[in-house]
Protein backbone atom coordinates (compact mmCIF):
# COMPACT_ATOMS: atom_id res chain seq x y z
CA UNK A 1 0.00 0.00 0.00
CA UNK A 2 1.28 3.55 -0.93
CA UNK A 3 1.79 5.94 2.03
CA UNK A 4 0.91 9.50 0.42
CA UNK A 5 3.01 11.40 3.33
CA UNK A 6 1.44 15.43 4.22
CA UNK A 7 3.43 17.79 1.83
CA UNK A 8 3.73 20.01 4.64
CA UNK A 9 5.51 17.59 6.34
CA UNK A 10 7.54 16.44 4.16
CA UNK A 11 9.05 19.76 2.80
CA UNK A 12 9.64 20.76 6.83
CA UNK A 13 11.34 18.12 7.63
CA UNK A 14 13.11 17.93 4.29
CA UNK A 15 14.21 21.73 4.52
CA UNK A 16 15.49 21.51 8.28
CA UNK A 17 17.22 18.58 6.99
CA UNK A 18 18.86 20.54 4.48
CA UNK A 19 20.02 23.09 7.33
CA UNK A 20 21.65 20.36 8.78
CA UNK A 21 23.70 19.42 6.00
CA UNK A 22 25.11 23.35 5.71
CA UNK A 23 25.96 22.78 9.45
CA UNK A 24 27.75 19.01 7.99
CA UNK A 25 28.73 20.92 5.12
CA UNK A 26 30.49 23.66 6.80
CA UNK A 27 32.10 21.52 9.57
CA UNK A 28 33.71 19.91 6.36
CA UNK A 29 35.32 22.57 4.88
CA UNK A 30 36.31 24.08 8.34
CA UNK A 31 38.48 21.42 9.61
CA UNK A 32 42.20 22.38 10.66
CA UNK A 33 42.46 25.30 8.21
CA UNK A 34 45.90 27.19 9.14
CA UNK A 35 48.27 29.19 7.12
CA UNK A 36 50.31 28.64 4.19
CA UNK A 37 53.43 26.66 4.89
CA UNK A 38 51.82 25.06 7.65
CA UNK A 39 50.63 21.61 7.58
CA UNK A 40 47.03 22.43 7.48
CA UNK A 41 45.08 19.69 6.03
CA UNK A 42 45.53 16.13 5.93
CA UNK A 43 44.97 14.55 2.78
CA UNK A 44 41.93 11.44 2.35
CA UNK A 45 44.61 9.18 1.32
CA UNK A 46 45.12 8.17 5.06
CA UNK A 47 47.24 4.89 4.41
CA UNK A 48 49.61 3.90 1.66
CA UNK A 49 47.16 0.84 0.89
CA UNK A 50 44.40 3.35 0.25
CA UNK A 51 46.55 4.67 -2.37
CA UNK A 52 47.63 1.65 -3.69
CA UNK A 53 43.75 0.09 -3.96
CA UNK A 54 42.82 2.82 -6.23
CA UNK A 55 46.28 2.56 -8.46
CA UNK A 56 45.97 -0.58 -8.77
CA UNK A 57 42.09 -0.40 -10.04
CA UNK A 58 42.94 1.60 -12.74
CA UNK A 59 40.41 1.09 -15.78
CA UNK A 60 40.69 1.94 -19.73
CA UNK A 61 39.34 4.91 -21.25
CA UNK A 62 37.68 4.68 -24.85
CA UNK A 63 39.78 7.11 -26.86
CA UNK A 64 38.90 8.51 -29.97
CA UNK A 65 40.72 7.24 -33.24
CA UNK A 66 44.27 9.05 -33.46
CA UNK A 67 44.06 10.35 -29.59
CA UNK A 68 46.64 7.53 -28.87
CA UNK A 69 49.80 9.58 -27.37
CA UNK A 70 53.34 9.62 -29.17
CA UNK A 71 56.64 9.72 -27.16
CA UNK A 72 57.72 13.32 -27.36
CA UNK A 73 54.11 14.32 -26.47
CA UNK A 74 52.26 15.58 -23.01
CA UNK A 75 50.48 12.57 -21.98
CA UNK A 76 51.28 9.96 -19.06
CA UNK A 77 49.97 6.99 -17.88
CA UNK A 78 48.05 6.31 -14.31
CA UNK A 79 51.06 4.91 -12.24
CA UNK A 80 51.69 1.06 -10.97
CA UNK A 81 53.58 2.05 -7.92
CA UNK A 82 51.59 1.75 -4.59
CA UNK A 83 53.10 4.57 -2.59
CA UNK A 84 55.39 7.64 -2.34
CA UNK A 85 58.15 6.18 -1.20
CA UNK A 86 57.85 2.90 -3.08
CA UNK A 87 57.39 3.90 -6.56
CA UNK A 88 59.00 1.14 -8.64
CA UNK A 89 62.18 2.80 -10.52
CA UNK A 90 63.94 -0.24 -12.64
CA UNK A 91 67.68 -0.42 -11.03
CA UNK A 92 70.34 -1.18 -13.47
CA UNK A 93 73.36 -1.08 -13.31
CA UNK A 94 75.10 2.48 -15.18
CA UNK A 95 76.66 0.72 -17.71
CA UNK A 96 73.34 -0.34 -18.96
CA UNK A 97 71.13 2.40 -18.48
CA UNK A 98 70.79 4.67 -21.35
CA UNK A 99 70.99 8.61 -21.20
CA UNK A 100 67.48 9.48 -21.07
CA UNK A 101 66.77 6.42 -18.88
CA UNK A 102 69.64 8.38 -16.09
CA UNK A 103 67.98 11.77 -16.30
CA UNK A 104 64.28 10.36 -15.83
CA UNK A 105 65.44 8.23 -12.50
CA UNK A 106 67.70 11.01 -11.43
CA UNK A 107 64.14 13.47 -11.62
CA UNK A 108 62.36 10.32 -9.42
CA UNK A 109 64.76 10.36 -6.88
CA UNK A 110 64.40 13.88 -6.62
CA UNK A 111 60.89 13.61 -6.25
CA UNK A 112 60.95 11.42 -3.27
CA UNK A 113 63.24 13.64 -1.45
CA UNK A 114 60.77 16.72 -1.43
CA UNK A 115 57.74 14.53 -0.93
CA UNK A 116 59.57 12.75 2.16
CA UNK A 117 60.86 15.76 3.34
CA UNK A 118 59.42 17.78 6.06
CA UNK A 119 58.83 21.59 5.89
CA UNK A 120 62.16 22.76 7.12
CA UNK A 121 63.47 20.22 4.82
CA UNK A 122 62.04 21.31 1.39
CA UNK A 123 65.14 23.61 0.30
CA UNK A 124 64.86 27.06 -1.45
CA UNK A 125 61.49 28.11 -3.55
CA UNK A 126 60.91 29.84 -6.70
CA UNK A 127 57.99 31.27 -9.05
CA UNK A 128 56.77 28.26 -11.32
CA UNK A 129 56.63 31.03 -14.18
CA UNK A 130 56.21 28.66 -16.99
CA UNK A 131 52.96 26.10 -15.50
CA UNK A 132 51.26 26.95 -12.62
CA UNK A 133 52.39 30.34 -12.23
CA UNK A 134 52.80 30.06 -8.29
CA UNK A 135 55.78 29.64 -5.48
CA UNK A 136 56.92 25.77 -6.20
CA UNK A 137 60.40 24.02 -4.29
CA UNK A 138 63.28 24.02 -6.54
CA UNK A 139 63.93 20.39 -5.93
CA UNK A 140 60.54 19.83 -6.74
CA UNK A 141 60.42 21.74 -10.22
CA UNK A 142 63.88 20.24 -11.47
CA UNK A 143 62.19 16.75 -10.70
CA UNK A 144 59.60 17.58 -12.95
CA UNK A 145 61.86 18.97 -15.50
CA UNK A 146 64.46 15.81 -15.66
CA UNK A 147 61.30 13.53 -15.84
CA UNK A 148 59.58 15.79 -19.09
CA UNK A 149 63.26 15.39 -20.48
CA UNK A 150 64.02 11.93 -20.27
CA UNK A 151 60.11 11.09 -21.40
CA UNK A 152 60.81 13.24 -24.69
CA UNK A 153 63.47 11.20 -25.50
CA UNK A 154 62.64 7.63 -24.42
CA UNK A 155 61.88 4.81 -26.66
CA UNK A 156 58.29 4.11 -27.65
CA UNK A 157 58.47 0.29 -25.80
CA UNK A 158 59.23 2.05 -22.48
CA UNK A 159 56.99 5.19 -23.09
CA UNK A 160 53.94 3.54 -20.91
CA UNK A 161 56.48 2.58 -18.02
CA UNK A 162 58.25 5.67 -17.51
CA UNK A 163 54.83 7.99 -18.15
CA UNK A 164 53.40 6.03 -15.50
CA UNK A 165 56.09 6.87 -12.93
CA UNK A 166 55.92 10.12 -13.85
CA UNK A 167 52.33 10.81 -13.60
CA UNK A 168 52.07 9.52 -10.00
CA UNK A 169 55.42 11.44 -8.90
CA UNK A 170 53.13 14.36 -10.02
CA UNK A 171 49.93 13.49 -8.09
CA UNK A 172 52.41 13.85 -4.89
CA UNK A 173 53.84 16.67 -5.65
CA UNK A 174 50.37 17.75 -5.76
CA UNK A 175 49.50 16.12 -2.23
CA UNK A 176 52.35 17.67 -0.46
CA UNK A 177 51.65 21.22 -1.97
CA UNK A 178 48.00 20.87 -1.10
CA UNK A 179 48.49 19.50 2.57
CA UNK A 180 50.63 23.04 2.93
CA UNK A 181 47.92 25.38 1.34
CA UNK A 182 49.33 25.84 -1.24
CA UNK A 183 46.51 25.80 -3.48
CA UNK A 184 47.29 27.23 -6.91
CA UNK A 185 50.42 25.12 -7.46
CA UNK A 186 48.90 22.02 -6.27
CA UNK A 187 45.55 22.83 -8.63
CA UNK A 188 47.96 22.62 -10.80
CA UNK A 189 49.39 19.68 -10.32
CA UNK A 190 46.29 17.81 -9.81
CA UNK A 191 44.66 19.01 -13.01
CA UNK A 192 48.25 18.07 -14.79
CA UNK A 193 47.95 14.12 -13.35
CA UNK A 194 43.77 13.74 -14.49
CA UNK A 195 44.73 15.10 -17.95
CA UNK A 196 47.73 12.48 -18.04
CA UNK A 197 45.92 9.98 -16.73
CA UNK A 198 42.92 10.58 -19.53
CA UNK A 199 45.08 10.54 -22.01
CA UNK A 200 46.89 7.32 -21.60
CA UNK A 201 43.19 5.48 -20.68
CA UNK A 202 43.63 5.37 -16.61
CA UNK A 203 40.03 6.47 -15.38
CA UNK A 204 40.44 5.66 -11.77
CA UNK A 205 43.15 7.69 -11.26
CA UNK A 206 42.35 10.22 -13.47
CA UNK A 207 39.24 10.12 -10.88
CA UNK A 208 40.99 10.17 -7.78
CA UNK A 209 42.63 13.08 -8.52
CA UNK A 210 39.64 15.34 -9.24
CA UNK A 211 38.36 14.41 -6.23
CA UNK A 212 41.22 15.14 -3.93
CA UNK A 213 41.20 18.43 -6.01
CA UNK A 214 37.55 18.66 -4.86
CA UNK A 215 38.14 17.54 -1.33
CA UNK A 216 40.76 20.46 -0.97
CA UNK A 217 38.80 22.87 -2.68
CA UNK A 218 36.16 22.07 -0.08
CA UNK A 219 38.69 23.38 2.35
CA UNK A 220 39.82 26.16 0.61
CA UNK A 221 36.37 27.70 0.31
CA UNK A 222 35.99 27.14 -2.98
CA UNK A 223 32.59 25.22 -2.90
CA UNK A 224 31.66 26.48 -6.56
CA UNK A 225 34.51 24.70 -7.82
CA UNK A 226 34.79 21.81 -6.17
CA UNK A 227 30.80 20.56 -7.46
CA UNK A 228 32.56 21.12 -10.61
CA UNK A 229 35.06 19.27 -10.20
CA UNK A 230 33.89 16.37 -8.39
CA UNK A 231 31.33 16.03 -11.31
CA UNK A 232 34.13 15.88 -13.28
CA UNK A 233 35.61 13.21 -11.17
CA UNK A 234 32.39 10.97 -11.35
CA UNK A 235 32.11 11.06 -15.11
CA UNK A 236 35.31 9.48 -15.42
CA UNK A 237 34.78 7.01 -12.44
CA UNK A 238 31.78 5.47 -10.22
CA UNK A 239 33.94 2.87 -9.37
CA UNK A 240 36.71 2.34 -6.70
CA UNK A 241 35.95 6.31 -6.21
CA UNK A 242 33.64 6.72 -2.92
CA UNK A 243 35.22 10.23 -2.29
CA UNK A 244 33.40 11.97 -4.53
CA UNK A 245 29.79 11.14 -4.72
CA UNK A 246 30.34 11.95 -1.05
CA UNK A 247 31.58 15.35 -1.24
CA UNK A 248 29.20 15.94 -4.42
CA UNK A 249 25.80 14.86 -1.86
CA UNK A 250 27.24 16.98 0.74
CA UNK A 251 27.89 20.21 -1.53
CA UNK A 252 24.14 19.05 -3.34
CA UNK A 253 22.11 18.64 0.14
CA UNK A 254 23.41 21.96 1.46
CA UNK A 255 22.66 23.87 -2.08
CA UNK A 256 19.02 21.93 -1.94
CA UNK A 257 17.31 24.17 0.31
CA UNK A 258 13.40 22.93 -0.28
CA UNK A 259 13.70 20.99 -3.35
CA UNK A 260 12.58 17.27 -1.90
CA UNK A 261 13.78 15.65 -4.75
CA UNK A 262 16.95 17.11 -5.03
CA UNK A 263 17.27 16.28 -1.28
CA UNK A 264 16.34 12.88 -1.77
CA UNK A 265 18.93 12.94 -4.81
CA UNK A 266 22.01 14.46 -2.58
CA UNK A 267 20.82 11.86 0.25
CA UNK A 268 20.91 8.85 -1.96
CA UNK A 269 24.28 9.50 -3.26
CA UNK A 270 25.62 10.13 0.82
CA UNK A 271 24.00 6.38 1.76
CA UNK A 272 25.33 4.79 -1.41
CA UNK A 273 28.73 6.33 -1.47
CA UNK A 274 30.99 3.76 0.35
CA UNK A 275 33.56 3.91 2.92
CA UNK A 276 36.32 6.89 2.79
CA UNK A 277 39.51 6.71 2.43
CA UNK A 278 40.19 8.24 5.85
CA UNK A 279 39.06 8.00 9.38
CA UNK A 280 38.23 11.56 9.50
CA UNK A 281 35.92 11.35 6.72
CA UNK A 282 34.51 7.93 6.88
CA UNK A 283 33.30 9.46 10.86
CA UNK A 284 31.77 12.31 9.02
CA UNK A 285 29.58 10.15 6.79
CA UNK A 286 28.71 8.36 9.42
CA UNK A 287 27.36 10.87 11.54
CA UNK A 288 25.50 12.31 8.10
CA UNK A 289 24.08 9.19 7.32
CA UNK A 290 22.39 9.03 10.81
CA UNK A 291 21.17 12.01 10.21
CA UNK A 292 19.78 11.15 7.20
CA UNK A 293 18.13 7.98 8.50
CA UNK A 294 16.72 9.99 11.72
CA UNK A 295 14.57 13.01 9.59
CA UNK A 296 13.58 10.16 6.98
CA UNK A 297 12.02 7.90 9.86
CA UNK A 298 10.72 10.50 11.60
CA UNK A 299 8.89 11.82 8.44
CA UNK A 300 6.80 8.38 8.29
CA UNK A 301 5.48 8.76 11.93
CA UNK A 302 6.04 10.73 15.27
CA UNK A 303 6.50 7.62 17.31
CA UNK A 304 10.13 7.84 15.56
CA UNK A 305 10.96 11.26 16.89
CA UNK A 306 12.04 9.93 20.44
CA UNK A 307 14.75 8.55 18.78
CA UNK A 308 16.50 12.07 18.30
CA UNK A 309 19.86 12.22 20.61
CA UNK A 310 18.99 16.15 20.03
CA UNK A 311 16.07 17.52 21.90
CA UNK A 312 15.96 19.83 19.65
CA UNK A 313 15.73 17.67 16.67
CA UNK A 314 12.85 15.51 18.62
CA UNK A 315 10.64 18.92 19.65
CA UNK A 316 10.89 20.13 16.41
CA UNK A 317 9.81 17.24 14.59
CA UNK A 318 6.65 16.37 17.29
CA UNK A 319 6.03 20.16 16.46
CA UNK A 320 5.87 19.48 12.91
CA UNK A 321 3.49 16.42 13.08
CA UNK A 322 1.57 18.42 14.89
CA UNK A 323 1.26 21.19 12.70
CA UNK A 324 0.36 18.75 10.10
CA UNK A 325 -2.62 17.51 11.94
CA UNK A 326 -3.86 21.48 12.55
CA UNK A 327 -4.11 21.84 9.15
């Protein structure tokens, strides 16, 4: 039997519902914001087998006829290596390691050292004049440089490898920029690793890092931005992704107001989205997702308003039924 539930009703409860989630929203975009150079905000990626999951469960893209990349070109490849400190680097010995081949794992070592390095240990800075126009370590833009070299130069048969490696060298560069505040050159950096991972067919991570893009944005007060780009992220992957459709119901159930069924929408994608990659988060959704549960029970009958930890929450919605029945 259809229940036809009091419109009244339902759009209270469904609009002090979407109050709540501005409160949730807000409390997720306000966490442990400091200054620039500090370390500010934690990144989702809370253990190294988080990253690995997601690297590991990359998927192809269909690419148009003649979009397939050339050595000397722009593109990379999502990255086999599980973590930042383990990315696989073939070890030769000198005498059989070619020029370019030098150069590219001289620019990974280099890499590691900034992303393993703590603040006082990230060396001189300078203006990133030619890409993202912003305050970038040295050590950190001649890691990037060697790498571009040696690609440019490498043979097509180890083109896919050595992309790889470098497209995940610059998704950390991007975590350890954006963990600082410093948003513009990690922006940057995490629109640089999507676009290499679209173009050599890796949608996960491609994915994951419009998300972590949208995560910091989030913090950053960029809201606007970030439910672009976390749109962004879902188009490319549903999949091994729960970060997004998170952040994207969050941003949507906030921005709903008294639209029910854009409510609804935002609070289906919440309950369906999946563990997160981090503690932090993963107790956020939780505490959302009771939420959810709470105003969506308590919309089908007052006897499920007791069950409100917030007396608040539980006068308000007895007040509402009885509103209802008034009129």
């Amino acid at each position: 039997m259809l229940m036809i539930r009091p419109l009244f009703l339902s759009s209270f409860l469904h609009t002090l519902a979407s109050c709540e989630a501005s409160q949730s929203a807000n409390r997720l975009g306000g966490l442990n914001i400091r200054r620039d150079s500090d370390v500010a905000v934690k990144s989702p990626d809370e253990t190294e087998e988080d990253i690995a999951s997601f690297m590991a469960a990359s998927t192809d893209l269909q690419l148009s006829p003649g979009s397939v990349p050339v050595a000397g070109a722009d593109p990379a490849m999502s990255p086999g290596a599980p973590t930042s400190t383990q990315a696989s680097v073939s070890v030769q010995p000198d005498a059989d390691l070619n020029a370019w081949e030098i150069t590219f794992n001289t620019g990974v070592q280099e890499s590691k050292k900034i992303t393993d390095a703590e603040d006082s240990d990230g060396g001189s800075w300078r203006f990133d004049a030619g890409a993202s126009k912003a305050a970038v370590p040295v050590r950190m833009l001649r890691a990037e440089e060697l790498m571009q070299t040696a690609i440019e130069l490498a043979p097509t048969e180890r083109w896919k490898e050595k992309m790889a490696e470098r497209a995940l060298r610059i998704y950390y560069h991007a975590r350890w920029l954006a963990e600082r505040n410093f948003a513009k050159a990690a922006e940057h950096r995490y629109r640089e690793a999507a676009q290499l991972a679209r173009s050599c067919r890796r949608s996960v991570l491609a994915s994951h890092a419009l998300a972590r893009l949208g995560y910091f944005m989030l913090h950053w007060k960029r809201e606007a931005e970030a439910v672009d780009v976390l749109k962004e992220s879902m188009k490319l992957s549903s999949k091994s992704n729960p970060l997004a459709p998170y952040l994207h119901g969050v941003l949507e159930r906030k921005a709903a107001g008294g639209d029910v069924e854009r409510l609804r929408s935002a609070e289906n994608a919440i309950l369906n989205a999946g563990e997160q990659p981090s503690d932090e988060l993963e107790a956020e959704r939780r505490h959302v997702v009771g939420d959810i549960e709470y105003w969506r029970q308590a919309e089908l009958s007052p006897k499920h308003c007791i069950a409100a930890a917030d007396a608040a929450f539980m006068t308000i919605c007895f007040l509402s039924h009885i509103s209802t029945l008034i009129r």
